[in-house]
C-alpha atoms as a PDB file:
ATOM      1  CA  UNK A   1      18.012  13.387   5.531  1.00  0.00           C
ATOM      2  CA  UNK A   2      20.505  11.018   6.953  1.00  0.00           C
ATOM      3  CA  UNK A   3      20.774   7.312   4.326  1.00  0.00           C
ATOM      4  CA  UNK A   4      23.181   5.493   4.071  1.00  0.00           C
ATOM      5  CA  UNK A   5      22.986   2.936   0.862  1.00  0.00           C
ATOM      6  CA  UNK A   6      23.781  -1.290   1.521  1.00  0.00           C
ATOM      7  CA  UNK A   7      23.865  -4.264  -0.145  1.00  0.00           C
ATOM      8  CA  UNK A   8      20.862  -6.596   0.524  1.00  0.00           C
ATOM      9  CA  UNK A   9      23.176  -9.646   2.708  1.00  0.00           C
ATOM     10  CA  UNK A  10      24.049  -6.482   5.331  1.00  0.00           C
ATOM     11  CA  UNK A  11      20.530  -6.474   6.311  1.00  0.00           C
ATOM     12  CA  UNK A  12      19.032  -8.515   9.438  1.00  0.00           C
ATOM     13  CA  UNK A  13      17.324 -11.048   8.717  1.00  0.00           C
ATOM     14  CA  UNK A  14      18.661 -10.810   4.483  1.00  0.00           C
ATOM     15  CA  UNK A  15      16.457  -9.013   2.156  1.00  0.00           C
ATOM     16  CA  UNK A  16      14.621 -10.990  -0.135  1.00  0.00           C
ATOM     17  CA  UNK A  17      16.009 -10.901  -4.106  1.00  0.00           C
ATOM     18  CA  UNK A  18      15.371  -8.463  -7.035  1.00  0.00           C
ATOM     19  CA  UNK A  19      17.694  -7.087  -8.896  1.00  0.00           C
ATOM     20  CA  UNK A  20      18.536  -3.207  -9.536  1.00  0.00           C
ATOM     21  CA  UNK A  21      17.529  -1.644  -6.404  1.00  0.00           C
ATOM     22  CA  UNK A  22      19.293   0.789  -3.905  1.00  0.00           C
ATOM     23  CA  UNK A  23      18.601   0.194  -0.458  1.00  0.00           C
ATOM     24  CA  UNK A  24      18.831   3.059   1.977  1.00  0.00           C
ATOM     25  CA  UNK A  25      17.682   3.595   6.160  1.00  0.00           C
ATOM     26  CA  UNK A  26      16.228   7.335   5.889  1.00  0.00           C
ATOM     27  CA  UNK A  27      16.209   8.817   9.316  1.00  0.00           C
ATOM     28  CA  UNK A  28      13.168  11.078  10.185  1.00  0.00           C
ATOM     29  CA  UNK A  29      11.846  11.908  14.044  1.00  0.00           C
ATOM     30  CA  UNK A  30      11.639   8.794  15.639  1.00  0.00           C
ATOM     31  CA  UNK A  31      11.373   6.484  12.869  1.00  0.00           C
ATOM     32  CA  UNK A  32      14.224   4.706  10.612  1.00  0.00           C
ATOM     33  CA  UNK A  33      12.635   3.605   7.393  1.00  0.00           C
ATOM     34  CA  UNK A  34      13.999   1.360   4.973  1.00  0.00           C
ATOM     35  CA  UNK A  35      13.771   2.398   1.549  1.00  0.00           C
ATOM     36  CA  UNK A  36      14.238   0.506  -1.763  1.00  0.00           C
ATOM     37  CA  UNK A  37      14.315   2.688  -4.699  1.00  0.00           C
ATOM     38  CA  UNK A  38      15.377   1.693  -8.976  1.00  0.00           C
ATOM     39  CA  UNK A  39      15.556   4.331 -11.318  1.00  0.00           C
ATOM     40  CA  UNK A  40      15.672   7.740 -12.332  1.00  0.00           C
ATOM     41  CA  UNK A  41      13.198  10.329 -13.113  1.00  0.00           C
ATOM     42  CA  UNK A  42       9.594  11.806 -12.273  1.00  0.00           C
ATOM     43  CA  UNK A  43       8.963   9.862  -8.578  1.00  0.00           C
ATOM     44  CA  UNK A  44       6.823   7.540  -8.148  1.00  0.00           C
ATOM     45  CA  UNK A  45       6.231   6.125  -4.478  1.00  0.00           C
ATOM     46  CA  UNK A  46       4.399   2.708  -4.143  1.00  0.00           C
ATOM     47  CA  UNK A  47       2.768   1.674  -0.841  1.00  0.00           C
ATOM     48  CA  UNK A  48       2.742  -1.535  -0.026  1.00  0.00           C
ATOM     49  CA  UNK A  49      -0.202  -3.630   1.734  1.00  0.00           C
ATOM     50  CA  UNK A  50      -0.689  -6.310   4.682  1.00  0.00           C
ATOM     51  CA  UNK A  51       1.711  -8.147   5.444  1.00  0.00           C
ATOM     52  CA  UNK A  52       4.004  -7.260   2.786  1.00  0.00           C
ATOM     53  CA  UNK A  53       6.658  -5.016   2.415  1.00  0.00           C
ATOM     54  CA  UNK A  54       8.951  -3.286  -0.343  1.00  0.00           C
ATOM     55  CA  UNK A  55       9.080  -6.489  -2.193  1.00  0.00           C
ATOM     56  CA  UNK A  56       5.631  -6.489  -3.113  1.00  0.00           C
ATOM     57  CA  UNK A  57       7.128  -4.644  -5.981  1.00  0.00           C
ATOM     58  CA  UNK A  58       9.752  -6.393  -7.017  1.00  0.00           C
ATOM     59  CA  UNK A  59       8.600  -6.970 -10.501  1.00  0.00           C
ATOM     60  CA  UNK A  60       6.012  -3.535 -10.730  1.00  0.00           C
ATOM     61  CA  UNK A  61       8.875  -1.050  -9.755  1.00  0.00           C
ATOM     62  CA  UNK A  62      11.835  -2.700 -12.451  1.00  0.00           C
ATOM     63  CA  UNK A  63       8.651  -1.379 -15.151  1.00  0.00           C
ATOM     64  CA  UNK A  64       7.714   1.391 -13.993  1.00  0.00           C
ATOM     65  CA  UNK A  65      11.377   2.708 -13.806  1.00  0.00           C
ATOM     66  CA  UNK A  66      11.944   1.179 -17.291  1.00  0.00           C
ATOM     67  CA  UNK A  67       9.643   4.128 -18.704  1.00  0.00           C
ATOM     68  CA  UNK A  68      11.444   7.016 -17.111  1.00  0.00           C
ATOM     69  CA  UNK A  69      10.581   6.979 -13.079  1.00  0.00           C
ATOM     70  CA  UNK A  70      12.447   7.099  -9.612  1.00  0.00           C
ATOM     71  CA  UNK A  71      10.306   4.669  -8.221  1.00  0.00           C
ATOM     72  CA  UNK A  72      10.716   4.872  -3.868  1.00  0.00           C
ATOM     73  CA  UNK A  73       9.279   2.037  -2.004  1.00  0.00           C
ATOM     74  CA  UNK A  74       8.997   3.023   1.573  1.00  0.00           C
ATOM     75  CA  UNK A  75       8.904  -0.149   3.992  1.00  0.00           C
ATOM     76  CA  UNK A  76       5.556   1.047   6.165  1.00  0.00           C
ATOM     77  CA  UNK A  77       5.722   1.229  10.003  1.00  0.00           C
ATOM     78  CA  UNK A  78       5.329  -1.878  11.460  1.00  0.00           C
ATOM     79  CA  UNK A  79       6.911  -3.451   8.265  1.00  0.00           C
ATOM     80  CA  UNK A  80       9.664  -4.617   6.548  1.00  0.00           C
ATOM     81  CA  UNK A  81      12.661  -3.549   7.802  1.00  0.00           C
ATOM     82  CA  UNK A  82      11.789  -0.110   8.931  1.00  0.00           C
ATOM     83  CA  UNK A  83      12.473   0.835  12.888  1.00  0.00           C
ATOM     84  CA  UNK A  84      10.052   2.599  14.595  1.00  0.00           C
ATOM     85  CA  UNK A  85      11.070   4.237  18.705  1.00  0.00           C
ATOM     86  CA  UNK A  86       7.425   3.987  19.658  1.00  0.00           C
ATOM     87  CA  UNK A  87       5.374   0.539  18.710  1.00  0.00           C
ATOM     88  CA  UNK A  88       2.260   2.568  19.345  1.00  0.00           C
ATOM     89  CA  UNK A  89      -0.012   3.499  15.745  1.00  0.00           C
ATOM     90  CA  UNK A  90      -2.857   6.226  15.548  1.00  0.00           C
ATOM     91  CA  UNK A  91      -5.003   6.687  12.712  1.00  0.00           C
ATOM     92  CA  UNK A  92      -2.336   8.596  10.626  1.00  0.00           C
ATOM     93  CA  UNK A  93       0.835   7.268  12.059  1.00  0.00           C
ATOM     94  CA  UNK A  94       1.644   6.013   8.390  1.00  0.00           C
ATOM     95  CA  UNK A  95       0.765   9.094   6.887  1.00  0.00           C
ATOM     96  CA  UNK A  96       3.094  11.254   9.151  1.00  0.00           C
ATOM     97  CA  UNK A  97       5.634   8.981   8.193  1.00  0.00           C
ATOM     98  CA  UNK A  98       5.088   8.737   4.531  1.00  0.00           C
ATOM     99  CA  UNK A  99       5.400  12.663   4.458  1.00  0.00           C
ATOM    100  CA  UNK A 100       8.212  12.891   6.649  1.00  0.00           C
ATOM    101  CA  UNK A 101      10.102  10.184   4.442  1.00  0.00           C
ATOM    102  CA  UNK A 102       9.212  12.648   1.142  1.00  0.00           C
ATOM    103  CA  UNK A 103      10.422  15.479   2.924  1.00  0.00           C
ATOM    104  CA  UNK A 104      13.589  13.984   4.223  1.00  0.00           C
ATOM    105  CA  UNK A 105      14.259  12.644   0.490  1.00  0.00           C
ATOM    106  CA  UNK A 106      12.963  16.273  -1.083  1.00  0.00           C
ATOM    107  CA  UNK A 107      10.440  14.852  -3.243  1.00  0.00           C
ATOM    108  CA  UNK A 108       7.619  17.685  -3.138  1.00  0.00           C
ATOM    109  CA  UNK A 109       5.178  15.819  -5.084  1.00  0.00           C
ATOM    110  CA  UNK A 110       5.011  12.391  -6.471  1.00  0.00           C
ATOM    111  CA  UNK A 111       2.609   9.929  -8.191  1.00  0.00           C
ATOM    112  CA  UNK A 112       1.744   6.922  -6.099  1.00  0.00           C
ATOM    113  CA  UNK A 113       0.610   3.341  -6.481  1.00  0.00           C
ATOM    114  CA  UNK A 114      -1.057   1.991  -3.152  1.00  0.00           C
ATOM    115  CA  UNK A 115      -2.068  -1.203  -1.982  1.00  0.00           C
ATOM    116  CA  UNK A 116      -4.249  -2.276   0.614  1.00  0.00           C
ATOM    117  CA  UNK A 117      -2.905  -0.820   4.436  1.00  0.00           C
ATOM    118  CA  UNK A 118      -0.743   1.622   1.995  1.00  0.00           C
ATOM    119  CA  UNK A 119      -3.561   2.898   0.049  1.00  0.00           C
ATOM    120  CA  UNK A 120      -4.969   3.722   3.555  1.00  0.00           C
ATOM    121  CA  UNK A 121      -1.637   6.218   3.460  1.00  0.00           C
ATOM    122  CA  UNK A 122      -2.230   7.825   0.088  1.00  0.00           C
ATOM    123  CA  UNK A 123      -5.469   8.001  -0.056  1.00  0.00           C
ATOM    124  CA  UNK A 124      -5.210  10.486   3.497  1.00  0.00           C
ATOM    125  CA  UNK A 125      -2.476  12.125   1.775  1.00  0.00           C
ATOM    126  CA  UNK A 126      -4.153  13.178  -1.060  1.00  0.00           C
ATOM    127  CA  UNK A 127      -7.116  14.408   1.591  1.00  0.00           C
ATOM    128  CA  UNK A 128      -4.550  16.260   3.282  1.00  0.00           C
ATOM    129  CA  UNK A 129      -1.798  17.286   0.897  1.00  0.00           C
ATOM    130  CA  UNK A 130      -3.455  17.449  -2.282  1.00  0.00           C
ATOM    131  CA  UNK A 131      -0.601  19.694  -3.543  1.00  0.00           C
ATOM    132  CA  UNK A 132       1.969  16.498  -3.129  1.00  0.00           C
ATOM    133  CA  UNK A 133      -0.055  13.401  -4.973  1.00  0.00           C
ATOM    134  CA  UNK A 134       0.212  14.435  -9.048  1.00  0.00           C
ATOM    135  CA  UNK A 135      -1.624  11.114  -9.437  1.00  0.00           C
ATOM    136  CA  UNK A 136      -2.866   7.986  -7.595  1.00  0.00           C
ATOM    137  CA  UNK A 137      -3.619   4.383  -8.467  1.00  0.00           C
ATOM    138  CA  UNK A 138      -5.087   2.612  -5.348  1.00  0.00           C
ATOM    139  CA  UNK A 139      -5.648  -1.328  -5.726  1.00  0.00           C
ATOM    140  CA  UNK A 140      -8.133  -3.308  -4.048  1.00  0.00           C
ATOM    141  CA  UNK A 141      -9.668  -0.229  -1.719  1.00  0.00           C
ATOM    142  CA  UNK A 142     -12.591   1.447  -2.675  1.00  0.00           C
ATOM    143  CA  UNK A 143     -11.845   5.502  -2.459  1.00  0.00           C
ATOM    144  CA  UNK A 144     -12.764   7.350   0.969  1.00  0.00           C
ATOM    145  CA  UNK A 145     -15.969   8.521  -0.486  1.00  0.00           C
ATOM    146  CA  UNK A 146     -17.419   5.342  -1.043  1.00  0.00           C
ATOM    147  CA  UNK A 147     -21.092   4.685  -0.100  1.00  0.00           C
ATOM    148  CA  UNK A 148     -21.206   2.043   2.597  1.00  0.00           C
ATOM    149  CA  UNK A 149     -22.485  -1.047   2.092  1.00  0.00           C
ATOM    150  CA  UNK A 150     -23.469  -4.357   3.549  1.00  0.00           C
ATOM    151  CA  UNK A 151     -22.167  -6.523   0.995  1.00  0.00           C
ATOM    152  CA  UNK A 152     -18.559  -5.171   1.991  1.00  0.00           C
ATOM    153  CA  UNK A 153     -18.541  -6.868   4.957  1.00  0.00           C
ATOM    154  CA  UNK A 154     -16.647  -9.995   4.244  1.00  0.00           C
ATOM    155  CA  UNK A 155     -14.064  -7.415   3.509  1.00  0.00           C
ATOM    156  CA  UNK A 156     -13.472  -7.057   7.089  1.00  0.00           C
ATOM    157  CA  UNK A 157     -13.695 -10.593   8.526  1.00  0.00           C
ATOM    158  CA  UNK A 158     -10.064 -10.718   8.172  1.00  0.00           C
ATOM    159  CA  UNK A 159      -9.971  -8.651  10.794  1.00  0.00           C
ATOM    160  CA  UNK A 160     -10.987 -10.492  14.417  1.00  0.00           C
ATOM    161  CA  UNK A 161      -7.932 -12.624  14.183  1.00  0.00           C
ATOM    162  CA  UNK A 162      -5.411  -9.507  13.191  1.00  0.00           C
ATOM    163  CA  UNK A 163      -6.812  -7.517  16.489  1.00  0.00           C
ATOM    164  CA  UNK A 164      -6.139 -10.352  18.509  1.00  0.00           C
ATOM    165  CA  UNK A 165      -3.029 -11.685  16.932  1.00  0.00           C
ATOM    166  CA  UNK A 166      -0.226 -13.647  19.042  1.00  0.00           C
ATOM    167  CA  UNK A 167       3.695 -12.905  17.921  1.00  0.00           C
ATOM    168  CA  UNK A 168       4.546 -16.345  16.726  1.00  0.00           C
ATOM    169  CA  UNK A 169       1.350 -16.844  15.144  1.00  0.00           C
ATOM    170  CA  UNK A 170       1.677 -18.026  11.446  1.00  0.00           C
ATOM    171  CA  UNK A 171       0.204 -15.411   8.962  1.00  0.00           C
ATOM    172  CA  UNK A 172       0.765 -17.830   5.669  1.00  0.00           C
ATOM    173  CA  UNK A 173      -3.402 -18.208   5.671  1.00  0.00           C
ATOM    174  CA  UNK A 174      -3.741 -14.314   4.396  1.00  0.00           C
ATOM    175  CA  UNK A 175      -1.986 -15.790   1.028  1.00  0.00           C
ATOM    176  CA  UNK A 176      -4.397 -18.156   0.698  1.00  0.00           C
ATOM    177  CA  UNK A 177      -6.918 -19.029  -2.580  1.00  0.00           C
ATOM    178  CA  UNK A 178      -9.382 -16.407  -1.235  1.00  0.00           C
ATOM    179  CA  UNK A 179      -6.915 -13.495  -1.294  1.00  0.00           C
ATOM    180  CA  UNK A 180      -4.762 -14.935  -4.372  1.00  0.00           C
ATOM    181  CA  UNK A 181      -6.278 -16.328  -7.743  1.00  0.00           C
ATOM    182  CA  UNK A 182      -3.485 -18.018  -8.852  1.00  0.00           C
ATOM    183  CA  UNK A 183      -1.463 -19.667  -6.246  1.00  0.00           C
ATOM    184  CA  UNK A 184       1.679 -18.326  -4.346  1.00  0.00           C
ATOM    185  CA  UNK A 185       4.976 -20.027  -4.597  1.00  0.00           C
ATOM    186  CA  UNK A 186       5.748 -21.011  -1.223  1.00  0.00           C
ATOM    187  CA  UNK A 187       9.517 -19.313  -1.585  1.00  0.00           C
ATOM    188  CA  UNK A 188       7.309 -16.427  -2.373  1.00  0.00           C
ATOM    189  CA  UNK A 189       5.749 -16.170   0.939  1.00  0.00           C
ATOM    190  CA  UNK A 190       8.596 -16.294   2.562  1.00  0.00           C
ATOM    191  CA  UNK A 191       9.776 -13.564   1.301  1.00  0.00           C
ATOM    192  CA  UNK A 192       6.694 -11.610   2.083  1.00  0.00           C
ATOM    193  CA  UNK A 193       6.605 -13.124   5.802  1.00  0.00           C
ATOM    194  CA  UNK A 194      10.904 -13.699   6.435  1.00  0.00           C
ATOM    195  CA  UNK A 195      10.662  -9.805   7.949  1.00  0.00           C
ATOM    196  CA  UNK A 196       8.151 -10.911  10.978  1.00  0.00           C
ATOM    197  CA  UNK A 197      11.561 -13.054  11.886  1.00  0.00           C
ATOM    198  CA  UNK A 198      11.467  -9.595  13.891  1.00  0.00           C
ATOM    199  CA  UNK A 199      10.189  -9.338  16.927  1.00  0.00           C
ATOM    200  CA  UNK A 200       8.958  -5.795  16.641  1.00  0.00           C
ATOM    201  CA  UNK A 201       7.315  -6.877  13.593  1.00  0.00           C
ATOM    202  CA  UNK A 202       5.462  -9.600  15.077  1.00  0.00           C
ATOM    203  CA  UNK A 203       4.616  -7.312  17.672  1.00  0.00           C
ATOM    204  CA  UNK A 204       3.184  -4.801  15.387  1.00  0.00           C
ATOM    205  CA  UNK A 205       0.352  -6.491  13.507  1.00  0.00           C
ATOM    206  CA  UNK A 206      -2.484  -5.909  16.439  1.00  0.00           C
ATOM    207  CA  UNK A 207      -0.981  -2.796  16.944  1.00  0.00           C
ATOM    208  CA  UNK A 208      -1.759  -1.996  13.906  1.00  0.00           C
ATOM    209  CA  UNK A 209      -5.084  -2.848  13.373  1.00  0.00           C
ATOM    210  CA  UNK A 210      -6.452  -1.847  17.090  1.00  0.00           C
ATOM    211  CA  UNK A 211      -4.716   2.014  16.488  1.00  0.00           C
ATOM    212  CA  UNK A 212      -4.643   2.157  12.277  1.00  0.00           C
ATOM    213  CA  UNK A 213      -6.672   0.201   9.960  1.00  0.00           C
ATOM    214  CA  UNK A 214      -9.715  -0.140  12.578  1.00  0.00           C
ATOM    215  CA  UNK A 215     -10.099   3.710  13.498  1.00  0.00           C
ATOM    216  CA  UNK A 216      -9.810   4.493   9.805  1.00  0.00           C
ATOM    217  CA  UNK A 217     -12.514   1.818   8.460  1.00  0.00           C
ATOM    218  CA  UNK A 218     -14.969   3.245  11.116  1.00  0.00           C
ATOM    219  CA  UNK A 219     -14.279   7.061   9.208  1.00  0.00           C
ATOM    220  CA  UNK A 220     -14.960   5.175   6.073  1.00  0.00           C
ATOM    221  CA  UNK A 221     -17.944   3.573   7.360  1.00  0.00           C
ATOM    222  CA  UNK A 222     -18.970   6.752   9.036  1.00  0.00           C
ATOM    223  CA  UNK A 223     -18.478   8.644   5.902  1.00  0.00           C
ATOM    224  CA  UNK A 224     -16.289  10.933   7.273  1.00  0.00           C
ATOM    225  CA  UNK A 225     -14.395  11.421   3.668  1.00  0.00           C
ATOM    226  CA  UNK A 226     -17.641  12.239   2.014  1.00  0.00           C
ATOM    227  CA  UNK A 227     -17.701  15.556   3.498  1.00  0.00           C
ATOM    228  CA  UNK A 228     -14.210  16.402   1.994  1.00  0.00           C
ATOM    229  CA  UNK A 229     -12.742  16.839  -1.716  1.00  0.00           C
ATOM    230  CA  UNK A 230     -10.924  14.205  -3.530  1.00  0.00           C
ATOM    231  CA  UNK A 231      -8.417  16.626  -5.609  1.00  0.00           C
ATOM    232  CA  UNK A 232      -5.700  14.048  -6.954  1.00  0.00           C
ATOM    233  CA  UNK A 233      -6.732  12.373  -9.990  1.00  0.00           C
ATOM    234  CA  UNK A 234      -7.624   8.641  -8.690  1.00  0.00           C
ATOM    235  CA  UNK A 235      -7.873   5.623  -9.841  1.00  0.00           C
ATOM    236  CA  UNK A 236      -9.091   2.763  -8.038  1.00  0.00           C
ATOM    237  CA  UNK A 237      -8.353  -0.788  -9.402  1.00  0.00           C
ATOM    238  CA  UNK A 238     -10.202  -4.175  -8.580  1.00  0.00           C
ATOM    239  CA  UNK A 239      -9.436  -8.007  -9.115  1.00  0.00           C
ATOM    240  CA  UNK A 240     -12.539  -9.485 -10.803  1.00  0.00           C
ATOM    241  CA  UNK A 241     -11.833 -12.237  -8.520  1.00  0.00           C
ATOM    242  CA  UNK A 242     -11.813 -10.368  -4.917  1.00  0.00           C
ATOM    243  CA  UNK A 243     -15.234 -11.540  -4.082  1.00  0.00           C
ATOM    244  CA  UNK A 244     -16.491  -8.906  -1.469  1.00  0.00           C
ATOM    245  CA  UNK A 245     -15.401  -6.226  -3.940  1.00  0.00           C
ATOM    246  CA  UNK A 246     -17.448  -7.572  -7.260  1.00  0.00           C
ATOM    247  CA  UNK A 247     -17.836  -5.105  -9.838  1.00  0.00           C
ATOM    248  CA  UNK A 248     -21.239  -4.567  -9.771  1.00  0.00           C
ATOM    249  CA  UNK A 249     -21.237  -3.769  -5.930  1.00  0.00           C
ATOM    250  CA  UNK A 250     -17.751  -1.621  -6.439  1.00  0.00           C
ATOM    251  CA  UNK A 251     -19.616   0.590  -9.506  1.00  0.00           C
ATOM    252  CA  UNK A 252     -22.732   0.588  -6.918  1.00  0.00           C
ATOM    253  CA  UNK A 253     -20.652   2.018  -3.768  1.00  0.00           C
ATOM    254  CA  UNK A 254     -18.846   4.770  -5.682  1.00  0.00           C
ATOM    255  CA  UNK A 255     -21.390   5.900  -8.409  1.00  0.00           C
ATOM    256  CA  UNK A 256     -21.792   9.309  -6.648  1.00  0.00           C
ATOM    257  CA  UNK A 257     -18.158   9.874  -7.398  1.00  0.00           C
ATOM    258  CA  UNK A 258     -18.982  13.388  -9.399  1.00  0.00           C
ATOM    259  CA  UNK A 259     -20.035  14.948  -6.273  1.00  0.00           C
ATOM    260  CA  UNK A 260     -16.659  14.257  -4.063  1.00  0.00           C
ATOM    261  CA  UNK A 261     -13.938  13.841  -6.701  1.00  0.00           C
ATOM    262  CA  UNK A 262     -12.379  15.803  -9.068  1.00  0.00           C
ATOM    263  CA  UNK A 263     -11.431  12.990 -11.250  1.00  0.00           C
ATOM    264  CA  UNK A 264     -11.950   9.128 -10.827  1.00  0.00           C
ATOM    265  CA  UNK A 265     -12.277   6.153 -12.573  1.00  0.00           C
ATOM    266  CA  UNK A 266     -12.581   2.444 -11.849  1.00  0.00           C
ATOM    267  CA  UNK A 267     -10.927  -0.584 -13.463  1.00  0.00           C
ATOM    268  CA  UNK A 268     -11.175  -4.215 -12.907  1.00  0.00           C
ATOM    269  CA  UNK A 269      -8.266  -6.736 -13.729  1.00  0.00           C
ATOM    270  CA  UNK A 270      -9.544 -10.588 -15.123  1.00  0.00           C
ATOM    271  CA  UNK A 271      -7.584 -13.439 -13.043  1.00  0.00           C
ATOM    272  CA  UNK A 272      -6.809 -11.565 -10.062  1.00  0.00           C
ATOM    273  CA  UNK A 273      -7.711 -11.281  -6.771  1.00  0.00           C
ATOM    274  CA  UNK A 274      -7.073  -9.014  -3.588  1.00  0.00           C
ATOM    275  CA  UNK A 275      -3.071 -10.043  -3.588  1.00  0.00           C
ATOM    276  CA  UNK A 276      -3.335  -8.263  -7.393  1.00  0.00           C
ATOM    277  CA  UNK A 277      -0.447  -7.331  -7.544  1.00  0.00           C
ATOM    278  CA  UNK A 278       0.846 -10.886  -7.541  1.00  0.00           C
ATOM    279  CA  UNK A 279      -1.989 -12.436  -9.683  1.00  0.00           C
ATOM    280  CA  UNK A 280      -1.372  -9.496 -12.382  1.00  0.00           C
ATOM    281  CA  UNK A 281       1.239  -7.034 -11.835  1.00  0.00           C
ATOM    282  CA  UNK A 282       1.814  -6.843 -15.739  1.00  0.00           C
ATOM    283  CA  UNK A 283      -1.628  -4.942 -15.958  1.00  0.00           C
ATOM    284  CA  UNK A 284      -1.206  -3.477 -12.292  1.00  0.00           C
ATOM    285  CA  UNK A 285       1.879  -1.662 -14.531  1.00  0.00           C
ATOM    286  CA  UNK A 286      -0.081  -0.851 -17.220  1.00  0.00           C
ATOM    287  CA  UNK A 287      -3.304   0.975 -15.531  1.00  0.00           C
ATOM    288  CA  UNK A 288      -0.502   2.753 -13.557  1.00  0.00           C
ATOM    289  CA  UNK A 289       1.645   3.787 -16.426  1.00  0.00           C
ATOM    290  CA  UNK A 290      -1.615   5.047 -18.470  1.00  0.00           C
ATOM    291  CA  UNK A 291      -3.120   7.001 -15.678  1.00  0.00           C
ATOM    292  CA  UNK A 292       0.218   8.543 -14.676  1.00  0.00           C
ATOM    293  CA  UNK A 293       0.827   9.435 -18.207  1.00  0.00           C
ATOM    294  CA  UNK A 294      -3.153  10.547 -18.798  1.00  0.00           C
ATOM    295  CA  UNK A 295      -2.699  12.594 -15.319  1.00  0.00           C
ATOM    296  CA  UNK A 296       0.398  14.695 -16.525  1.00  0.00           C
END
């Protein structure tokens, strides 16, 4: 591994604020990822989601470190402030990268909190690499195994405009009332959005959805995960707010779950939407923090 630690003002454009984290550049093959970890202990990696970044967890990681964890939060290709040699994705581009960043910081295995695009990234790694995910809390994704259905549609919709998506083009609509229950503070976005000040960021978003997140939702839809083994403890959590994923059609699409997972349970969070962990992070750190501790 080759990091080098920095203040927050040293990076380009400035890091948005939260206190108590270390922020390192870890250099793997081809790919110079920006890492903001707090704390000490048993890791714990969060993945963040679209169009986010490490500071999705500003408030999530502070708590989770609080009860004992090194808590890593890897700035995804095509994110943040990670720099990437080739702008082209595939369907595990992500998860090559999330291994190679373990490896380079000699974490064998971890538990992991995903969201969105990252659950995409730990949910293949704990297909792949069962040996390295101890536990896994994915939020707003239904599992790999799920049963598909045409009431998840609206789920998608988002993506048409992603595929064909201009640099320059404002993203502020994806924090919008039907992603977010409660509203967003607009200072808020802008620190979710202040990284596609980038132009290789800007760049990225089709790229990403034409060579990631499409190619992987057609294995979903395909079923492709059915035929394998969930190993990793998982749990998957659910805003009762996100409408496409309403409990009663979440509970419907994975109730088969005994026959492709070793363990897995569902939850679903009142007042919160798809950005969840903005609507609720106090009891996105709780469900984490009790199926970490239940998965030991």
């Amino acid at each position: 591994m080759n990091a080098s630690a920095s203040v927050a003002a040293e990076w380009s454009p400035p890091l948005p604020e939260a206190a108590g984290f270390t922020h390192t550049m870890v250099m793997t093959r081809g790919l110079r990822t920006h890492v903001a970890s707090i704390g000490t202990g048993d890791p714990v990696v969060l993945l963040h989601g679209f169009p986010m970044h490490w500071w999705q967890w500003r408030t999530i990681a502070p708590a989770i470190a609080a009860e004992g964890y090194h808590v890593v939060c890897p700035d995804l290709r095509g994110s943040g402030w990670t720099e990437a040699d080739d702008a082209r994705f595939g369907a595990e581009s992500q998860l090559d990268d999330v291994t190679a960043v373990l490896d380079a910081l000699g974490i064998g295995a971890a538990r992991f909190l995903c969201h969105d695009m990252g659950a995409i990234s730990g949910m293949q790694l704990a297909y792949r690499n069962p040996e390295r995910v101890r536990a896994i809390v994915q939020v707003a994704v239904p599992p790999g195994f799920m049963e598909f259905s045409p009431r998840l549609m609206p789920a998608f919709s988002h993506m048409p405009a992603l595929v064909l998506h201009r640099a320059g083009s404002s993203l502020r609509y994806l924090f919008g009332p039907r992603y977010a229950a409660h509203r967003m503070a607009d200072e808020t976005i802008e620190g979710y959005l202040r990284a596609h000040e980038r132009p290789e960021i800007e760049r990225a978003v089709a790229a990403l959805y034409r060579g990631m997140v499409i190619p992987v939702s057609r294995r979903l839809m395909g079923g492709v995960y059915k035929r394998m083994r969930l190993r990793p403890p998982m749990l998957c959590v659910f805003g009762s707010e996100d409408g496409p994923f309403a409990e009663a059609t979440v509970r419907r699409i994975c109730r088969n779950s005994a026959q492709h997972a070793d363990r897995f349970e569902l939850a679903f969070v009142d007042g919160g939407a798809h950005f969840l962990t903005d609507d609720r992070p106090d009891e996105v750190v709780r469900l984490a923090l009790e199926w970490f501790a239940g998965a030991a």
